[in-house]
N, C-alpha and C. Protein backbone atom coordinates (compact mmCIF):
# COMPACT_ATOMS: atom_id res chain seq x y z
N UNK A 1 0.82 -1.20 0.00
CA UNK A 1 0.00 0.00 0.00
C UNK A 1 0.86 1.26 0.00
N UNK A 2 2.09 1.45 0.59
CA UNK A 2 2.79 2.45 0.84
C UNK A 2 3.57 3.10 -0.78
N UNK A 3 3.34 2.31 -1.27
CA UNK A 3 4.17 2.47 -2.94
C UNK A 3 3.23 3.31 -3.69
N UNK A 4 2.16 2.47 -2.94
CA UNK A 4 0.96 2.98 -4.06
C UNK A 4 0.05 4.61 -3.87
N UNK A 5 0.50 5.21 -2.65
CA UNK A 5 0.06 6.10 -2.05
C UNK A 5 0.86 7.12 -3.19
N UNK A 6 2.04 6.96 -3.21
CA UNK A 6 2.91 8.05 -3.58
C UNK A 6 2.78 8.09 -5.41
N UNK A 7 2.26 6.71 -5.46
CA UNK A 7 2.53 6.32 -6.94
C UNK A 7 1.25 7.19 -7.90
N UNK A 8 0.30 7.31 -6.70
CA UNK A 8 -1.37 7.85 -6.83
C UNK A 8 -1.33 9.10 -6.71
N UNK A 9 -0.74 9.60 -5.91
CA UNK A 9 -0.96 11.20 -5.48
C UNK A 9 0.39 12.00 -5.83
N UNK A 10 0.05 12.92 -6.63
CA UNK A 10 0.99 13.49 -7.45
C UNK A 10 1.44 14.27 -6.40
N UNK A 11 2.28 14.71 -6.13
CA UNK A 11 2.57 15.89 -5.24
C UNK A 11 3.01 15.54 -3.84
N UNK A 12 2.84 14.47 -3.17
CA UNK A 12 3.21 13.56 -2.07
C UNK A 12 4.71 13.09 -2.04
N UNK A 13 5.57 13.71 -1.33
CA UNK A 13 6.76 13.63 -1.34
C UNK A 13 7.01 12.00 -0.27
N UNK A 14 6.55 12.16 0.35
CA UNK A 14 7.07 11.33 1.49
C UNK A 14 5.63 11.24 3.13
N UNK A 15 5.58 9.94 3.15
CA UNK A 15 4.46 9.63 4.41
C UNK A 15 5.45 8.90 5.31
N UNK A 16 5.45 9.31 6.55
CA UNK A 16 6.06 8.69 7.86
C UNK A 16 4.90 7.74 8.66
N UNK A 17 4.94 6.47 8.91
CA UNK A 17 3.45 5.46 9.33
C UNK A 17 3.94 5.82 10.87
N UNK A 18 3.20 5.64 11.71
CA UNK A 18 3.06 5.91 12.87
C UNK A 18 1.91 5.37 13.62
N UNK A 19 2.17 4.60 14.79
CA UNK A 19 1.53 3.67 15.23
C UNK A 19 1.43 3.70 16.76
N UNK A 20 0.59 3.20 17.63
CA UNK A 20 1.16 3.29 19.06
C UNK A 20 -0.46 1.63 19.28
N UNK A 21 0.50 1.38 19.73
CA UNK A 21 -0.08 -0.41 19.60
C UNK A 21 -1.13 -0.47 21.00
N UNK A 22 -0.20 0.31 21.67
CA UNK A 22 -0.87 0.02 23.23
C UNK A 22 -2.61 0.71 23.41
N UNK A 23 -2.02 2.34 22.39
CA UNK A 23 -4.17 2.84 22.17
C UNK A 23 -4.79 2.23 21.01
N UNK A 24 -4.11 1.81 20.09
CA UNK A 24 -4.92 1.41 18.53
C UNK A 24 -5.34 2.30 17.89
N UNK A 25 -4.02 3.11 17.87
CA UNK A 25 -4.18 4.24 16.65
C UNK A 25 -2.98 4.45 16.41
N UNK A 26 -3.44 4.80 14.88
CA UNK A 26 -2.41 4.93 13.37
C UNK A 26 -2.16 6.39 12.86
N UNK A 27 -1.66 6.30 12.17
CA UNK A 27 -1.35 7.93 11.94
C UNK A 27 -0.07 8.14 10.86
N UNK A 28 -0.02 9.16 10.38
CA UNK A 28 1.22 9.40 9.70
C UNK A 28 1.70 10.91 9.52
N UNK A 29 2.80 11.03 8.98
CA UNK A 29 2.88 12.23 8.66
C UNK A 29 3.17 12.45 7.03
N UNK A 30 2.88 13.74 6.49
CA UNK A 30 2.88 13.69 4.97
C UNK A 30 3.63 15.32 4.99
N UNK A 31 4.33 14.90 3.63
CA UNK A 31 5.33 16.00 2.84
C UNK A 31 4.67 16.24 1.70
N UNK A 32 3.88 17.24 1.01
CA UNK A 32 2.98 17.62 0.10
C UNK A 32 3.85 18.86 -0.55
N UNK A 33 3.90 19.01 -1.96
CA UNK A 33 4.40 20.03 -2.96
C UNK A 33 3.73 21.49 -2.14
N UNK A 34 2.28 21.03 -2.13
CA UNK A 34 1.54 22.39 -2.19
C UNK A 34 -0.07 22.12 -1.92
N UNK A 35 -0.47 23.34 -1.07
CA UNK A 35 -1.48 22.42 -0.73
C UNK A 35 -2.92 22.17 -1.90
N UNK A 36 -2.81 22.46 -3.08
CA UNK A 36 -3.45 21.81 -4.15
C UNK A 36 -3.20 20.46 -4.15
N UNK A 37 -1.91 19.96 -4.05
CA UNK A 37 -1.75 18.44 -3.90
C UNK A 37 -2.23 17.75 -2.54
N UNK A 38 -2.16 18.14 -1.04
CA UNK A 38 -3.17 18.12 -0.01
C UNK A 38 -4.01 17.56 0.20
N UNK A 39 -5.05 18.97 -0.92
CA UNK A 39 -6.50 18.65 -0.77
C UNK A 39 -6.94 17.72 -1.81
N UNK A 40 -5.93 17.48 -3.07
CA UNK A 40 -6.57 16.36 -3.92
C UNK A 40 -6.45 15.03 -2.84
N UNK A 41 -5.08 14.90 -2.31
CA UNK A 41 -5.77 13.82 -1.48
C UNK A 41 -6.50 13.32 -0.65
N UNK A 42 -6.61 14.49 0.52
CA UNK A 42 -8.08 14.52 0.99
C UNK A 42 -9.20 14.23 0.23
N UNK A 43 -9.30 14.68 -0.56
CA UNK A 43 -10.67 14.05 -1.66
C UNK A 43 -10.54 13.07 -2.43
N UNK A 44 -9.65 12.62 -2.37
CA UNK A 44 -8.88 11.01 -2.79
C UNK A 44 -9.69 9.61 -2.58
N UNK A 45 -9.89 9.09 -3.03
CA UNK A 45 -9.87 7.49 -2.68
C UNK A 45 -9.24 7.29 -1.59
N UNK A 46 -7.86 7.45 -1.17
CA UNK A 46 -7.63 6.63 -0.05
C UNK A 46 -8.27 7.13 1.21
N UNK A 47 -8.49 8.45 1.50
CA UNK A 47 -8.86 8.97 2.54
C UNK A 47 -10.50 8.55 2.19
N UNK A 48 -11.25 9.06 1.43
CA UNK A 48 -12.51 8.30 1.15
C UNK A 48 -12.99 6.50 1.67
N UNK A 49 -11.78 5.56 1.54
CA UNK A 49 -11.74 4.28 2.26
C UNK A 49 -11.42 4.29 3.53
N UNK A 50 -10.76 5.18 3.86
CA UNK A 50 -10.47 5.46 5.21
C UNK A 50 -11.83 5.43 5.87
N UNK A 51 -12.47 6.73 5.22
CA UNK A 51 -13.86 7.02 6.08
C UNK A 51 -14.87 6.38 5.83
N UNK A 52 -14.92 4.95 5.11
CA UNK A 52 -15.99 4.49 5.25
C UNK A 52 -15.72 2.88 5.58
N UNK A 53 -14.41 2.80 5.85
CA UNK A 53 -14.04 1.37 6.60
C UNK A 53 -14.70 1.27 8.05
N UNK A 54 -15.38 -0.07 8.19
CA UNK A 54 -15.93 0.31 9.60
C UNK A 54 -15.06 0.05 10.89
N UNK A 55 -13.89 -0.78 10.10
CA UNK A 55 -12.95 -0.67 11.41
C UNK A 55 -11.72 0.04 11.76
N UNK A 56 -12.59 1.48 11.24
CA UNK A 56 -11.43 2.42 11.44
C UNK A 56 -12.59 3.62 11.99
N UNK A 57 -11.87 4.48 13.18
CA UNK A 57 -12.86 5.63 13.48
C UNK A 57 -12.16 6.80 14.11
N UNK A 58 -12.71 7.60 14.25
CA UNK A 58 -12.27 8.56 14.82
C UNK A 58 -10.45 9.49 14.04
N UNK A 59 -11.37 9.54 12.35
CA UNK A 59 -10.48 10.21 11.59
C UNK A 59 -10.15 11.85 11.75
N UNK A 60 -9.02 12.00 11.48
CA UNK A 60 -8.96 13.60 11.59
C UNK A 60 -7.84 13.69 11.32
N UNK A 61 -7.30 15.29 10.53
CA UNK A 61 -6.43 15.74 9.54
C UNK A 61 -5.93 17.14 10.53
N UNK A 62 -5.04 17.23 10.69
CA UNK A 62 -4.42 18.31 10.90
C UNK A 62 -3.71 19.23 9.90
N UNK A 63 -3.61 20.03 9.13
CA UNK A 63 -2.34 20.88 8.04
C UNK A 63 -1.40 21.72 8.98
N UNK A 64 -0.71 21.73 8.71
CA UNK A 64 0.55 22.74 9.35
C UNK A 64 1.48 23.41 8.06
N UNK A 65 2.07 24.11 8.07
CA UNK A 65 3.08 25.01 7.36
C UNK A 65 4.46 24.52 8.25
N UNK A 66 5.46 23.82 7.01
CA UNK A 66 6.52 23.68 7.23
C UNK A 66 7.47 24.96 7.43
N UNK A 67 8.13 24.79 8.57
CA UNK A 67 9.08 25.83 9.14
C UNK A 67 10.58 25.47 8.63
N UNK A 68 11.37 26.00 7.64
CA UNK A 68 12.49 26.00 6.45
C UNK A 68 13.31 25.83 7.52
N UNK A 69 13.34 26.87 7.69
CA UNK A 69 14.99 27.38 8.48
C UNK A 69 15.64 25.96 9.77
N UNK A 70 14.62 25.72 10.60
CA UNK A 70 15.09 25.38 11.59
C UNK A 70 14.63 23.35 11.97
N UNK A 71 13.78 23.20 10.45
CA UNK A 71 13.67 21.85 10.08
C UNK A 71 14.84 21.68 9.14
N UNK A 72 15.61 22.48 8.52
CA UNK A 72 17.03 22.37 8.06
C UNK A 72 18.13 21.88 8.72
N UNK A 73 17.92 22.72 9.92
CA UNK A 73 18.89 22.45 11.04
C UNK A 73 18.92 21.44 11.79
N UNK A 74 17.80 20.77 11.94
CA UNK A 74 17.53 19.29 12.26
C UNK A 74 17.50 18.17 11.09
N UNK A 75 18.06 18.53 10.00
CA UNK A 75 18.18 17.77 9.13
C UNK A 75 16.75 17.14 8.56
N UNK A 76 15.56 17.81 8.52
CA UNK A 76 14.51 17.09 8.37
C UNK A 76 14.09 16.93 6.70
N UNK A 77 14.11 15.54 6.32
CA UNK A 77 13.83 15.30 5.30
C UNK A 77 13.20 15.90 4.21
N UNK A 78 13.29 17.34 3.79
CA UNK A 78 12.25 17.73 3.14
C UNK A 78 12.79 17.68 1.68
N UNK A 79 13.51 17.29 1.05
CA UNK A 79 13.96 17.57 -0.32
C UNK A 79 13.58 18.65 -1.54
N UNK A 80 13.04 19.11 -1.93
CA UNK A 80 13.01 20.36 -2.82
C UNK A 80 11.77 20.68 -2.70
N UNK A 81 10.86 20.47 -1.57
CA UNK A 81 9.52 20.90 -1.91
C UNK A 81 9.86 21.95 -0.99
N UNK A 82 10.49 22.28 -0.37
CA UNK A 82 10.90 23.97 0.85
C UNK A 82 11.66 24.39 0.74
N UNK A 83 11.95 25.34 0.30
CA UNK A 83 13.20 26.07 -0.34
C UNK A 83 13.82 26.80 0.84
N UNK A 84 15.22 26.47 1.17
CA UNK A 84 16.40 26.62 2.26
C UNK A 84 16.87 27.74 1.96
């Protein structure tokens, strides 16, 4: 599934999976061009299966604005979608 996320959504640089076993919740983080690419996936198929799988609940999306300067300095993976 993870191939196919990036392979589908144009603009999707990179998803981090994230898990915590002990509450039973999933999560990830996403690297997006721009948020035109974002919201196509929000309106995507995958997020669409998301919300209508019944053994999945309590969905929700946060957006944030990547901070250049000082995710640089921590070396954070962003490759050419944030200009340094």
């Amino acid at each position: 599934m993870s191939l196919k996320i990036l392979q589908i959504n144009v603009g999707l640089h990179w998803k981090t999976w994230l898990v915590n076993d002990t509450r039973r919740e999933a999560g990830g983080i996403y690297l997006f061009d721009d948020d035109a690419s974002l919201q196509a996936y929000l309106a995507g198929p995958i997020v669409a299966g998301i919300k209508t799988n019944p053994a999945l609940s309590n969905l929700s999306a946060k957006v944030f604005d990547v901070m250049p300067t000082p995710s640089a300095i921590t070396r954070a993976p962003l490759r050419q979608a944030v200009p340094v």
